[in-house]
Protein backbone atom coordinates (compact mmCIF):
# COMPACT_ATOMS: atom_id res chain seq x y z
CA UNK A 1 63.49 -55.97 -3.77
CA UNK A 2 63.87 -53.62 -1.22
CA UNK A 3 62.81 -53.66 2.44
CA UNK A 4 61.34 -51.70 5.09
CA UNK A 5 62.62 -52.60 8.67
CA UNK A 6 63.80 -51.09 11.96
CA UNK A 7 67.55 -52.28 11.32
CA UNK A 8 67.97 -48.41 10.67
CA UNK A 9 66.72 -45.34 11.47
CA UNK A 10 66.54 -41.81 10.51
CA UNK A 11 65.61 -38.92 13.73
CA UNK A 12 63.56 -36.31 12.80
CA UNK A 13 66.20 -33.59 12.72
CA UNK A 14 68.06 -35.56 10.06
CA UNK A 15 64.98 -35.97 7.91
CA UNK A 16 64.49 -31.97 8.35
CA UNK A 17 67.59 -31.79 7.29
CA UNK A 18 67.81 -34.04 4.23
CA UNK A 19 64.41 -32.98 3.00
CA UNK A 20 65.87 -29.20 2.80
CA UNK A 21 69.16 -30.24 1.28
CA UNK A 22 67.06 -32.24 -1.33
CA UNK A 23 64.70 -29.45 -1.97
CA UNK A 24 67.36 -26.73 -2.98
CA UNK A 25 68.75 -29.53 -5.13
CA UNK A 26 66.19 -30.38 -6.97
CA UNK A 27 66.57 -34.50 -5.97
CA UNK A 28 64.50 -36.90 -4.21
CA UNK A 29 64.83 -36.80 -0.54
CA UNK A 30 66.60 -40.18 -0.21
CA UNK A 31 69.66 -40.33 1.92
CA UNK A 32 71.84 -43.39 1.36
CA UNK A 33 74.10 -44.26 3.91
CA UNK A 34 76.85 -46.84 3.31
CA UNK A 35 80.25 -47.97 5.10
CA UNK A 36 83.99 -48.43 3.18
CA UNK A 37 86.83 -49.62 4.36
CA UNK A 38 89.58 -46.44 6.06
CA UNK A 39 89.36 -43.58 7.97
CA UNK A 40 91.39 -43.80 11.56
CA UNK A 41 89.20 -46.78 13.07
CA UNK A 42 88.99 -49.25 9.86
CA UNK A 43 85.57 -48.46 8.62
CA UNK A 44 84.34 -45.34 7.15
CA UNK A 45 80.32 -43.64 7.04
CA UNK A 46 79.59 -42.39 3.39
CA UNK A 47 76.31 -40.10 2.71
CA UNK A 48 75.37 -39.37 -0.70
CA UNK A 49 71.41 -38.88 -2.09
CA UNK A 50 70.30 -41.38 -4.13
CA UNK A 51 67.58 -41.20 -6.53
CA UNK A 52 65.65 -43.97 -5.59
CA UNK A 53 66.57 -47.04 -3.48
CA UNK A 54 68.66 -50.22 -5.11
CA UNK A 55 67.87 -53.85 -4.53
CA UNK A 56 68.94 -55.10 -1.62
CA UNK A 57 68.58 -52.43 0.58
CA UNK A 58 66.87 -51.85 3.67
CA UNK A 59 64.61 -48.19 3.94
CA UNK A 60 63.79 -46.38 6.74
CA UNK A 61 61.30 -43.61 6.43
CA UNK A 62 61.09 -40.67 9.03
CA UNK A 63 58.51 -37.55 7.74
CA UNK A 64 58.18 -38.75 4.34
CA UNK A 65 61.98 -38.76 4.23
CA UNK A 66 63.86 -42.04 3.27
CA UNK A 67 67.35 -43.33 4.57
CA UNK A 68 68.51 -46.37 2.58
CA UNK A 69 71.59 -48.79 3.20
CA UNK A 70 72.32 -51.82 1.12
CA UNK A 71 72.87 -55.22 2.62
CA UNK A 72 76.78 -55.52 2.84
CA UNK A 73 77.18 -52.03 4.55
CA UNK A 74 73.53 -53.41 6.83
CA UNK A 75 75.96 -55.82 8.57
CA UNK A 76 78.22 -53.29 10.50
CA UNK A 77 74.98 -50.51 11.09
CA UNK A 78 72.43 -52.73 11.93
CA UNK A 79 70.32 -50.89 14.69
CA UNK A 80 71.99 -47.59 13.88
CA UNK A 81 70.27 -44.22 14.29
CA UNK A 82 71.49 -41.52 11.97
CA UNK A 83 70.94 -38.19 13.74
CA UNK A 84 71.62 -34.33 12.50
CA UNK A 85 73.80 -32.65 15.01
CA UNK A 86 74.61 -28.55 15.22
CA UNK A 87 77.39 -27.90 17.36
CA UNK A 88 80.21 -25.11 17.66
CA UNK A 89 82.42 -27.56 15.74
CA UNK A 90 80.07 -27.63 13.06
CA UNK A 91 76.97 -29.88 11.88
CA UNK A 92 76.87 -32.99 10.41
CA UNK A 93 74.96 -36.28 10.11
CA UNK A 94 76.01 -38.58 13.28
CA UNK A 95 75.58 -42.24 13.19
CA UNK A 96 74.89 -43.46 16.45
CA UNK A 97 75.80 -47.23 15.95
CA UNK A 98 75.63 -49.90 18.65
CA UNK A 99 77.56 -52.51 16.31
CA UNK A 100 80.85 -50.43 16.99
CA UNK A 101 83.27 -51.33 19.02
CA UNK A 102 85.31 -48.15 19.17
CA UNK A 103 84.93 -44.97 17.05
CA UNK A 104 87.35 -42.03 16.54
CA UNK A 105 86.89 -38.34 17.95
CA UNK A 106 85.46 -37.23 14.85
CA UNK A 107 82.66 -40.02 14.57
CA UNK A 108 83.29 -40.35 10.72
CA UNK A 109 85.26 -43.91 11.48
CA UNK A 110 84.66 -46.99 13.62
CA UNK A 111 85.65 -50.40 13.88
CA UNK A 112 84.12 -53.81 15.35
């Protein structure tokens, strides 16, 4: 069973942002973020959609919008905020995670 808790959360300009990326695809506007071992810091983010949340995960909603994360990848995000961020380099999701202990410049990798 899935739950509903403030270990995670989704800003407003991400669920803008997933909700119109979900739209012109056709899917359900569920964002699942997970974390895999690599990248230059020893853990890696992953986005994907999802078509509807698995057991075991924990949901946060933000304008209708839904950001899921199942339990293993919980562990390292826990209290995480996943923002959408425009910038001259580009735009991109942003997790903003307290759990990490160091990150690399391009904020796709951490470690703990």
């Amino acid at each position: 069973m899935a739950t509903l808790a403030p270990d995670i959360s989704l800003t407003t300009s991400a669920a803008a942002r997933v909700a119109a990326i979900a739209a012109k695809q056709n899917k359900p506007a569920i964002l699942r973020l997970s974390v895999e071992g690599g990248g230059c810091s020893g853990f890696q983010y992953k986005f994907g959609f999802a078509a509807a949340p698995e057991a075991g995960d924990t949901i946060a909603e933000t304008d209708g919008v839904r950001l899921v994360v199942d339990d293993i990848s919980l562990d390292l995000v826990r209290g995480a905020s996943v923002d959408y961020v425009e910038s001259l380099g580009g735009a991109a999701f942003r997790v903003d995670n307290p759990v990490a202990a160091s990150g690399c410049g391009c904020g796709t990798s951490f470690s703990v």
